[in-house]
PDB file of N, CA and C in Angstrom:
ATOM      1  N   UNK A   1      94.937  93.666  90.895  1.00  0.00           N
ATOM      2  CA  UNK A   1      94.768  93.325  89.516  1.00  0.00           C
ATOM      3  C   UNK A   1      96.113  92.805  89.000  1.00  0.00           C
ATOM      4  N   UNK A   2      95.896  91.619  88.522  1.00  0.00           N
ATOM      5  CA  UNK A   2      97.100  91.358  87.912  1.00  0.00           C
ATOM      6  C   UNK A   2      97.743  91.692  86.381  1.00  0.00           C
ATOM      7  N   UNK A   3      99.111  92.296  85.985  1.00  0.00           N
ATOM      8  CA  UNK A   3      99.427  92.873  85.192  1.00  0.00           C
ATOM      9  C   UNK A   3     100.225  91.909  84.551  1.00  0.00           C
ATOM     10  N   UNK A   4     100.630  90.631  84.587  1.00  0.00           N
ATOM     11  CA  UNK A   4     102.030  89.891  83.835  1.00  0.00           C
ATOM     12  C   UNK A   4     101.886  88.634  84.409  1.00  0.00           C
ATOM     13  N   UNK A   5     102.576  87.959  83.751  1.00  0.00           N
ATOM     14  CA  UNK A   5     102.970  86.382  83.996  1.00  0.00           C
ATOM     15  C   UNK A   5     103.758  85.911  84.379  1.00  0.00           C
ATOM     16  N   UNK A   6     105.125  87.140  84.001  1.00  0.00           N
ATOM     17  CA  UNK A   6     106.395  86.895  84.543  1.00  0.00           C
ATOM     18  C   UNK A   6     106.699  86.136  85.834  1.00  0.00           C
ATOM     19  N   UNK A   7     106.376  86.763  86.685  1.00  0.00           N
ATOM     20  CA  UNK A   7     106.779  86.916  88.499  1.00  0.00           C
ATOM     21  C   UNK A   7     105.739  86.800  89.038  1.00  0.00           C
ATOM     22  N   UNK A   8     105.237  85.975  90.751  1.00  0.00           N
ATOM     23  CA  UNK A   8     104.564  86.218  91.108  1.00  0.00           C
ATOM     24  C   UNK A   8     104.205  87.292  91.915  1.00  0.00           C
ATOM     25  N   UNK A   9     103.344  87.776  92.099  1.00  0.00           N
ATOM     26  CA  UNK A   9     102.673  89.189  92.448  1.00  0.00           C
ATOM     27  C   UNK A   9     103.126  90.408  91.428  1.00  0.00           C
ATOM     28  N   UNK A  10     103.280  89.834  90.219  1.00  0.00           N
ATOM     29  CA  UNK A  10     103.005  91.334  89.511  1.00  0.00           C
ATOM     30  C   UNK A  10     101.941  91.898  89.225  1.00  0.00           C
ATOM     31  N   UNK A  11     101.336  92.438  90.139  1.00  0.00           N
ATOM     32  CA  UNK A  11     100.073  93.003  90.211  1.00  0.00           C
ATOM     33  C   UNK A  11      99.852  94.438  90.557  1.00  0.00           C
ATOM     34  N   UNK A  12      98.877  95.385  90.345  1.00  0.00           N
ATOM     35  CA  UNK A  12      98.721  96.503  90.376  1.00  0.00           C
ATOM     36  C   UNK A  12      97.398  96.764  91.257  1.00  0.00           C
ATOM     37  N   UNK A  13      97.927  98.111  92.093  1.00  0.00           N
ATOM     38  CA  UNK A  13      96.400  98.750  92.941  1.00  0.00           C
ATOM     39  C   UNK A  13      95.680 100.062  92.129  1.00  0.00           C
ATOM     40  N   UNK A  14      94.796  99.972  91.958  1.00  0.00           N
ATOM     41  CA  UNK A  14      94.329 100.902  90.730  1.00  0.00           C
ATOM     42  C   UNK A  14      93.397 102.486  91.963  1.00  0.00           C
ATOM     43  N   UNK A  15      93.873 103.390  91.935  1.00  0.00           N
ATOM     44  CA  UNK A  15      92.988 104.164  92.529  1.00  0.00           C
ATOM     45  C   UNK A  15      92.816 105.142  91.656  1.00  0.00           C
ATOM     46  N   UNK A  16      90.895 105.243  91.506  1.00  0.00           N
ATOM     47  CA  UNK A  16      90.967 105.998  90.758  1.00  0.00           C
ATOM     48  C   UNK A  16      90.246 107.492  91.476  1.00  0.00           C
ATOM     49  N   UNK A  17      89.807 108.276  90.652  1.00  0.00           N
ATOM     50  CA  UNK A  17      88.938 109.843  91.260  1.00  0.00           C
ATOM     51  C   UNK A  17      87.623 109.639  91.003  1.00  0.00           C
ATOM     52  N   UNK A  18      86.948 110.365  91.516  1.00  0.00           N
ATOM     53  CA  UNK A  18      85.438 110.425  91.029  1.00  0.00           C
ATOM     54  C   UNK A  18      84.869 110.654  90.102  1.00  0.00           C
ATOM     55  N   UNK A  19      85.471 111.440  89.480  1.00  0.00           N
ATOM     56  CA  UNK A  19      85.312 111.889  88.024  1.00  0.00           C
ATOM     57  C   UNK A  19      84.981 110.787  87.141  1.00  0.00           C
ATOM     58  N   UNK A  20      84.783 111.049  85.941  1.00  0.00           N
ATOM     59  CA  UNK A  20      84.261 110.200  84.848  1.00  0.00           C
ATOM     60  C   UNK A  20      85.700 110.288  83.916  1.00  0.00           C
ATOM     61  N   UNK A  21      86.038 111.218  83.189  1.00  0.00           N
ATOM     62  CA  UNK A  21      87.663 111.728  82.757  1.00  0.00           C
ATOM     63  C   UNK A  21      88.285 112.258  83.400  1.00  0.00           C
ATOM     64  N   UNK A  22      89.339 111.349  83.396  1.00  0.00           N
ATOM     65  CA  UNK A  22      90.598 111.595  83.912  1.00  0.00           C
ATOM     66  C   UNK A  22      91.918 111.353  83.418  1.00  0.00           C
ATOM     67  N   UNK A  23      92.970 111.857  84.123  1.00  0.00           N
ATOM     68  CA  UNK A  23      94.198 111.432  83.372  1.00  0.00           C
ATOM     69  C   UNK A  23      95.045 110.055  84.309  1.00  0.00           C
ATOM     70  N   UNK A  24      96.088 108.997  83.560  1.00  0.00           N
ATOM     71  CA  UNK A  24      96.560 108.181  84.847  1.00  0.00           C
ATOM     72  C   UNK A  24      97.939 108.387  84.883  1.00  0.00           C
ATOM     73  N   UNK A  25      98.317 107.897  86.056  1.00  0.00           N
ATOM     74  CA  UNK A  25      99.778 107.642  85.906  1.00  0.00           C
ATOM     75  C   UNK A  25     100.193 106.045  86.765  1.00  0.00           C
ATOM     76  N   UNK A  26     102.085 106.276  86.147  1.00  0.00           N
ATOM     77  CA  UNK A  26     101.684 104.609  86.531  1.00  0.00           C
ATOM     78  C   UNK A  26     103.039 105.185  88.057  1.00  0.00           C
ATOM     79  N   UNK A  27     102.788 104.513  88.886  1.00  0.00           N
ATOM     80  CA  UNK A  27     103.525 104.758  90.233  1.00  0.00           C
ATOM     81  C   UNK A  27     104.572 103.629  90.161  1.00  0.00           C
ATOM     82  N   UNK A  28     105.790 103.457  90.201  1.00  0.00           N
ATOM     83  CA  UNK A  28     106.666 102.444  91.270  1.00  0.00           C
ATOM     84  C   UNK A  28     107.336 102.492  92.275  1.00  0.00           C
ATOM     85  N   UNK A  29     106.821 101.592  93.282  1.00  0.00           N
ATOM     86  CA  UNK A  29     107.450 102.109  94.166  1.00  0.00           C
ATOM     87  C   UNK A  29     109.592 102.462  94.261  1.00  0.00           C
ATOM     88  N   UNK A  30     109.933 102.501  95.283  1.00  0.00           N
ATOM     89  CA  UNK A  30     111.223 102.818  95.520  1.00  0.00           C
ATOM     90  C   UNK A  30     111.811 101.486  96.181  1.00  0.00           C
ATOM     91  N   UNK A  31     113.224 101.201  95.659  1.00  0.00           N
ATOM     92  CA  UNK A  31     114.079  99.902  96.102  1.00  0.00           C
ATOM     93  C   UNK A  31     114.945  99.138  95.028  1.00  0.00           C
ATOM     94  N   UNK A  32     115.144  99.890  94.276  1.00  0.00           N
ATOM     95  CA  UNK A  32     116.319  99.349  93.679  1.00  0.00           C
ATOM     96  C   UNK A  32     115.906  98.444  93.078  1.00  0.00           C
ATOM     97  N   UNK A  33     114.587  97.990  92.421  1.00  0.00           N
ATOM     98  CA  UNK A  33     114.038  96.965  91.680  1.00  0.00           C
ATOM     99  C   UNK A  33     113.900  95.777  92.502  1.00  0.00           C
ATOM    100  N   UNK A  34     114.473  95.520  93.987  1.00  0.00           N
ATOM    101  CA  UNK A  34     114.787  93.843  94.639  1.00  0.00           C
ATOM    102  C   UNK A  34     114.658  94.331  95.730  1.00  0.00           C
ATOM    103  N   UNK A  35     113.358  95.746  96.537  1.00  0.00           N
ATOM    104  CA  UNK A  35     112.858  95.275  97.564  1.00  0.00           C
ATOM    105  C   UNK A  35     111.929  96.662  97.505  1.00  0.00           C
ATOM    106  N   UNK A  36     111.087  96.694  98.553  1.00  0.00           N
ATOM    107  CA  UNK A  36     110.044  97.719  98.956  1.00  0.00           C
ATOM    108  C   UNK A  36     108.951  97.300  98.316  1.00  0.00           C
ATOM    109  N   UNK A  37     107.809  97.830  98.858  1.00  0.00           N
ATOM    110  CA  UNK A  37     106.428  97.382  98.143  1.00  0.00           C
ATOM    111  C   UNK A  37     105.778  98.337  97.483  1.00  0.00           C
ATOM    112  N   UNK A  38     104.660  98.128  96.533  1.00  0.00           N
ATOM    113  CA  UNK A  38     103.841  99.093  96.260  1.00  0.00           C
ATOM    114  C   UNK A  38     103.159  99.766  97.466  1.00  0.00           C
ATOM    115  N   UNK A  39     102.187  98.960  98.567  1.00  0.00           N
ATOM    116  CA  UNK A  39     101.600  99.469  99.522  1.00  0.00           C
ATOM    117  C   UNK A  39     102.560 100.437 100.515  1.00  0.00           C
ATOM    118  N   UNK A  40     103.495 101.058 100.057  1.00  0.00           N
ATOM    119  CA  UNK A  40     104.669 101.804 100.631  1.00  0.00           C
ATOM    120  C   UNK A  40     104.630 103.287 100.164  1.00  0.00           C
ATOM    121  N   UNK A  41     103.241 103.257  98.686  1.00  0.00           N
ATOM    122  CA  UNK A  41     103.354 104.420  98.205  1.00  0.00           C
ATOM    123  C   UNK A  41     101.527 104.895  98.607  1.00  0.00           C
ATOM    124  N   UNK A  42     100.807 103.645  99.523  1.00  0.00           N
ATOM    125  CA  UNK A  42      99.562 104.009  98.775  1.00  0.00           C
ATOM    126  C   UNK A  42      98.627 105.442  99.200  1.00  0.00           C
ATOM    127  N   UNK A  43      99.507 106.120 100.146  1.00  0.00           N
ATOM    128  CA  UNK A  43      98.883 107.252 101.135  1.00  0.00           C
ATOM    129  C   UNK A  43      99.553 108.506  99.492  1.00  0.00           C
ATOM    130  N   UNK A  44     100.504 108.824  99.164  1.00  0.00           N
ATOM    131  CA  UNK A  44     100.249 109.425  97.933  1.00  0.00           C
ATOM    132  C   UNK A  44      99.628 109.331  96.844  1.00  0.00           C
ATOM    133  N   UNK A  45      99.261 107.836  96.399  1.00  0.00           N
ATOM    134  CA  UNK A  45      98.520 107.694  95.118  1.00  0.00           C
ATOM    135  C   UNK A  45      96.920 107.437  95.526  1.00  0.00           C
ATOM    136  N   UNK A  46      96.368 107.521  97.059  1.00  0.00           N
ATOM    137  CA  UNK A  46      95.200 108.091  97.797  1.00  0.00           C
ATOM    138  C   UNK A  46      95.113 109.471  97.148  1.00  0.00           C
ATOM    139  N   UNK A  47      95.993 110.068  97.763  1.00  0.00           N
ATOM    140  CA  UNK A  47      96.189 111.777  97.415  1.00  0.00           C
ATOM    141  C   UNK A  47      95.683 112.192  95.934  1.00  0.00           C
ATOM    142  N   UNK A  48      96.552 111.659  95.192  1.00  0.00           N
ATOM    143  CA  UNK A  48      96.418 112.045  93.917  1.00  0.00           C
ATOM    144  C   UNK A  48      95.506 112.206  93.450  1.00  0.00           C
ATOM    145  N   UNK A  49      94.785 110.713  93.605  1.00  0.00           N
ATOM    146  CA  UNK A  49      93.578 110.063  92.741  1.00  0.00           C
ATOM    147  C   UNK A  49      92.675 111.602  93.150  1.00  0.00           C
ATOM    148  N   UNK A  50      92.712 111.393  94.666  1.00  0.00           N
ATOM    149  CA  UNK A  50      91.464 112.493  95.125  1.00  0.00           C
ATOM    150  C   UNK A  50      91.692 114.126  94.783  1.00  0.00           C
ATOM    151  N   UNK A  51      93.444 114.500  93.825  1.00  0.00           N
ATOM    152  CA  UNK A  51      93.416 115.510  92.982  1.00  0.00           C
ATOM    153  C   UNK A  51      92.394 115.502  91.162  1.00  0.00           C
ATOM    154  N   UNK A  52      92.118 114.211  91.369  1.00  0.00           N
ATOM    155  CA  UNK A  52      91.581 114.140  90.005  1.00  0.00           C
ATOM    156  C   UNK A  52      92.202 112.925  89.307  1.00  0.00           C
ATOM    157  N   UNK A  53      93.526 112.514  89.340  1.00  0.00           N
ATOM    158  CA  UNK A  53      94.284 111.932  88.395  1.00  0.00           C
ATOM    159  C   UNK A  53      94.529 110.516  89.174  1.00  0.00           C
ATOM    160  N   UNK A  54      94.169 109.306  88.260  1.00  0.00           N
ATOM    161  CA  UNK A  54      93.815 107.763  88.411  1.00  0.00           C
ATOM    162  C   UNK A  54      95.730 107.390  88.502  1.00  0.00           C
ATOM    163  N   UNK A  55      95.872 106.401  89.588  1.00  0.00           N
ATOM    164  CA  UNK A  55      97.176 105.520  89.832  1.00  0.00           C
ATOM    165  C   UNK A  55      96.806 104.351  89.444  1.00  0.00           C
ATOM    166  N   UNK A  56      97.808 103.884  88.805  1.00  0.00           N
ATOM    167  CA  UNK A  56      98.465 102.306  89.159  1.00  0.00           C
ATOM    168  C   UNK A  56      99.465 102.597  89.474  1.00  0.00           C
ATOM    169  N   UNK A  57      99.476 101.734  90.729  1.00  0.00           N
ATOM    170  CA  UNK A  57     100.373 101.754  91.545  1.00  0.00           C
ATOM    171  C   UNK A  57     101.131  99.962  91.471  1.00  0.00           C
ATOM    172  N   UNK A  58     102.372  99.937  90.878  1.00  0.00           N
ATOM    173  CA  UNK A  58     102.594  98.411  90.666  1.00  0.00           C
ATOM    174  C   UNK A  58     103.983  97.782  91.648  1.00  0.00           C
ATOM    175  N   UNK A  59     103.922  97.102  91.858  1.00  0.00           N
ATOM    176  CA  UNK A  59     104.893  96.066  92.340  1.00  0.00           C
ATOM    177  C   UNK A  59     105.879  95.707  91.235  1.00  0.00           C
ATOM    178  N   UNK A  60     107.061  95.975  91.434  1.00  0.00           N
ATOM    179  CA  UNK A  60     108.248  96.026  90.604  1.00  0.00           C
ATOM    180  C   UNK A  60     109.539  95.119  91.043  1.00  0.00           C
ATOM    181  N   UNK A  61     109.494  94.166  90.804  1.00  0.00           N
ATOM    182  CA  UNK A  61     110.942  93.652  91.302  1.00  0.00           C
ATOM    183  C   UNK A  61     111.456  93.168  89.947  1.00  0.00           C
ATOM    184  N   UNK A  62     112.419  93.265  90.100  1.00  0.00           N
ATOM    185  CA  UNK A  62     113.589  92.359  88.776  1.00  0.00           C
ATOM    186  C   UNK A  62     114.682  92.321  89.022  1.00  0.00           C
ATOM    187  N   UNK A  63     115.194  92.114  90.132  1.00  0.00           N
ATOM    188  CA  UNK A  63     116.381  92.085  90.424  1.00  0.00           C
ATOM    189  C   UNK A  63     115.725  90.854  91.298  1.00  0.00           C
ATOM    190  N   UNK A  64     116.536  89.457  90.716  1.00  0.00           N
ATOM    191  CA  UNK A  64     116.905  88.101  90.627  1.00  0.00           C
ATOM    192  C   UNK A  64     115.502  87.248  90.105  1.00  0.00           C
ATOM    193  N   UNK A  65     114.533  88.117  89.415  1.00  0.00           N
ATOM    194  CA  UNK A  65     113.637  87.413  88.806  1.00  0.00           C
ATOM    195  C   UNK A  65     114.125  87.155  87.561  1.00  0.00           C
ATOM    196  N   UNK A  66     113.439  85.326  87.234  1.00  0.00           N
ATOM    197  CA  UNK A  66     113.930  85.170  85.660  1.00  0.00           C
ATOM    198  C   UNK A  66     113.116  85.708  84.722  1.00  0.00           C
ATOM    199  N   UNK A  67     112.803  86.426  83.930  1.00  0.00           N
ATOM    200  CA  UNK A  67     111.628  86.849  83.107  1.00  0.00           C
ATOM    201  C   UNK A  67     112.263  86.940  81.472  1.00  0.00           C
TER     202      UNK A  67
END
């Protein structure tokens, strides 16, 4: 899903729980803003979701993007 206009691939993986209500949180991954991926986190925000509680999980760079 895409989240911005800024940069390309600012986009988000949404996992949610089974439930109907829930609570979310938003995940980024790790790298200093100018490397690592979201799909680096997605075996914890698997986890979570299946505690109950919905991820976005987003792709974060800004280090040498113009925005």
């Amino acid at each position: 899903m895409k989240y911005s206009n800024s940069f390309e691939g600012a986009k988000l993986d949404l996992y949610l729980p089974e439930q109907e209500n829930f609570d979310i949180v938003v995940m980024a991954h790790g790298g200093g803003l100018k490397e690592g991926d979201k799909l680096d986190m997605w075996t914890i925000a698997y986890d979570v979701a299946n505690e109950g509680v919905a991820v976005a999980s987003i792709k974060l760079w800004l280090i040498g993007i113009n925005i």
